[in-house]
Protein backbone atom coordinates (compact mmCIF):
# COMPACT_ATOMS: atom_id res chain seq x y z
CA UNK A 1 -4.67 10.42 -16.20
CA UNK A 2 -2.75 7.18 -16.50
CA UNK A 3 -3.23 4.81 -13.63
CA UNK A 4 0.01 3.52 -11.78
CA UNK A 5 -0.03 0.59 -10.02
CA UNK A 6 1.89 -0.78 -7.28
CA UNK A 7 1.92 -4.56 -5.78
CA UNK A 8 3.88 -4.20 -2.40
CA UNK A 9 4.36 -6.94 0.61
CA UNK A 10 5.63 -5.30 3.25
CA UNK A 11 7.92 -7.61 6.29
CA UNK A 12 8.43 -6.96 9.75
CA UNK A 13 6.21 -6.20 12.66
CA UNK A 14 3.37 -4.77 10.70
CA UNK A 15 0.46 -6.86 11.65
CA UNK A 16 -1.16 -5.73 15.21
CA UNK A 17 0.26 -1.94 14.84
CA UNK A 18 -2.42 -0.18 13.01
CA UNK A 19 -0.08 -0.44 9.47
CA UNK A 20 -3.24 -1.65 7.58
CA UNK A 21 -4.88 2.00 8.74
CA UNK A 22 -1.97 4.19 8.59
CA UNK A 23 -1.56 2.94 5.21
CA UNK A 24 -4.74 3.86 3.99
CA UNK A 25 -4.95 6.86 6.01
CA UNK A 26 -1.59 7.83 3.92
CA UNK A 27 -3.11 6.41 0.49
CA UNK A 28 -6.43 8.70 1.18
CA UNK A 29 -4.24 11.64 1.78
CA UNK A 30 -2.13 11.31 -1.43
CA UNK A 31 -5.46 10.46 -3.77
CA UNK A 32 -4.56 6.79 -3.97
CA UNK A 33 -7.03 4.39 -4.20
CA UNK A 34 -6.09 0.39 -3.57
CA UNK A 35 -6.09 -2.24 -0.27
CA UNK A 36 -3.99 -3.34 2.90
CA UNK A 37 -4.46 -6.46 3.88
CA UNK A 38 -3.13 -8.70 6.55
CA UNK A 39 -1.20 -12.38 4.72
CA UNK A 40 -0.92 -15.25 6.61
CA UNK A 41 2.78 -15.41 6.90
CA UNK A 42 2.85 -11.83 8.98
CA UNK A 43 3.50 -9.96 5.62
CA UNK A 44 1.20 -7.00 4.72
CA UNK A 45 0.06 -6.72 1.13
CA UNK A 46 -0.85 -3.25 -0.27
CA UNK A 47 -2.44 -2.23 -3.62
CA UNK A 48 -1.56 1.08 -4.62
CA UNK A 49 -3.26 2.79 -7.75
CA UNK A 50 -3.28 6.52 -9.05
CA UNK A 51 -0.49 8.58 -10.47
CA UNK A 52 2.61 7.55 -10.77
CA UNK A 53 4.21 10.62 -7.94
CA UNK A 54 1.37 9.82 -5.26
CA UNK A 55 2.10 6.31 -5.95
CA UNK A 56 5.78 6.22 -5.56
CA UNK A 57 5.03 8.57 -2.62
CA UNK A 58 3.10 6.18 -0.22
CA UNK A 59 5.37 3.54 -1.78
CA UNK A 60 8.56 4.71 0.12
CA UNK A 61 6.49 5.07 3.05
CA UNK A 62 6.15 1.80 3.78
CA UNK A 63 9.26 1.79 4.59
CA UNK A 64 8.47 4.05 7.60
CA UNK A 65 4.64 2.99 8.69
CA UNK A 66 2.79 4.34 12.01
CA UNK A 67 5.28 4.39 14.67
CA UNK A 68 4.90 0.92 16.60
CA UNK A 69 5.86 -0.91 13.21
CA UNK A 70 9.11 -1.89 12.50
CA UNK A 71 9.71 -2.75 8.74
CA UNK A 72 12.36 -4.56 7.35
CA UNK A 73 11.03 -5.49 3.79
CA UNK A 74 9.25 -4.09 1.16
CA UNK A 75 9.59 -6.03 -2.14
CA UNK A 76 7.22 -4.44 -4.70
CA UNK A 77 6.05 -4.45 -8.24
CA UNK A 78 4.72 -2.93 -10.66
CA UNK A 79 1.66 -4.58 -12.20
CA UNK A 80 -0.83 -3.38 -15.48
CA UNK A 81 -4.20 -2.65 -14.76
CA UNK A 82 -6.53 -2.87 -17.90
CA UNK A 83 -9.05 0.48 -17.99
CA UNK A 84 -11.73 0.24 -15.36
CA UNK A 85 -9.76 -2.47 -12.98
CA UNK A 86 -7.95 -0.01 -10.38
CA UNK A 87 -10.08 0.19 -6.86
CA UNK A 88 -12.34 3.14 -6.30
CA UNK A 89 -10.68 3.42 -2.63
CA UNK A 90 -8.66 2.34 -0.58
CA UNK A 91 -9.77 -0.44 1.45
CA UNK A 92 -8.52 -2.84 4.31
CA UNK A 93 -9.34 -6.25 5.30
């Protein structure tokens, strides 16, 4: 299997409403492996990594997040991953 990867930074209200865990919770479900962490401008940077349909799956919704989040960005990219360098899970921090 070919390994898709996603670089997203997600705007809005996302920090303080559980989008770090809903989006691993989502990522988990879909068999995506990666990270959500918290920025210091209020942005949320996720890492998503598997194939390209789960990928492009969780990737639209970010958009959406757990329900007290309010998104109004998602600028994302896609970014190469040599063999061996995608995450084993998906993490938060």
């Amino acid at each position: 299997m070919q390994i898709h990867a996603i670089k997203a930074r997600v705007s809005g209200r996302v920090q303080g409403v559980w989008y770090r865990r809903a989006t691993q919770e989502r990522a988990r479900q879909a068999g995506v492996t990666g990270y959500a962490i918290n920025l210091a401008d209020g942005r949320v940077e996720v890492l998503l990594c598997g194939a390209r349909e789960d990928v492009e799956a969780v990737t639209v919704w970010l958009w959406q997040g757990p329900p007290n989040a309010e998104v109004t960005s998602v600028e994302s990219e896609e970014i190469a991953l040599a063999e061996g360098e995608a995450p084993g899970a998906f993490t938060t921090g």
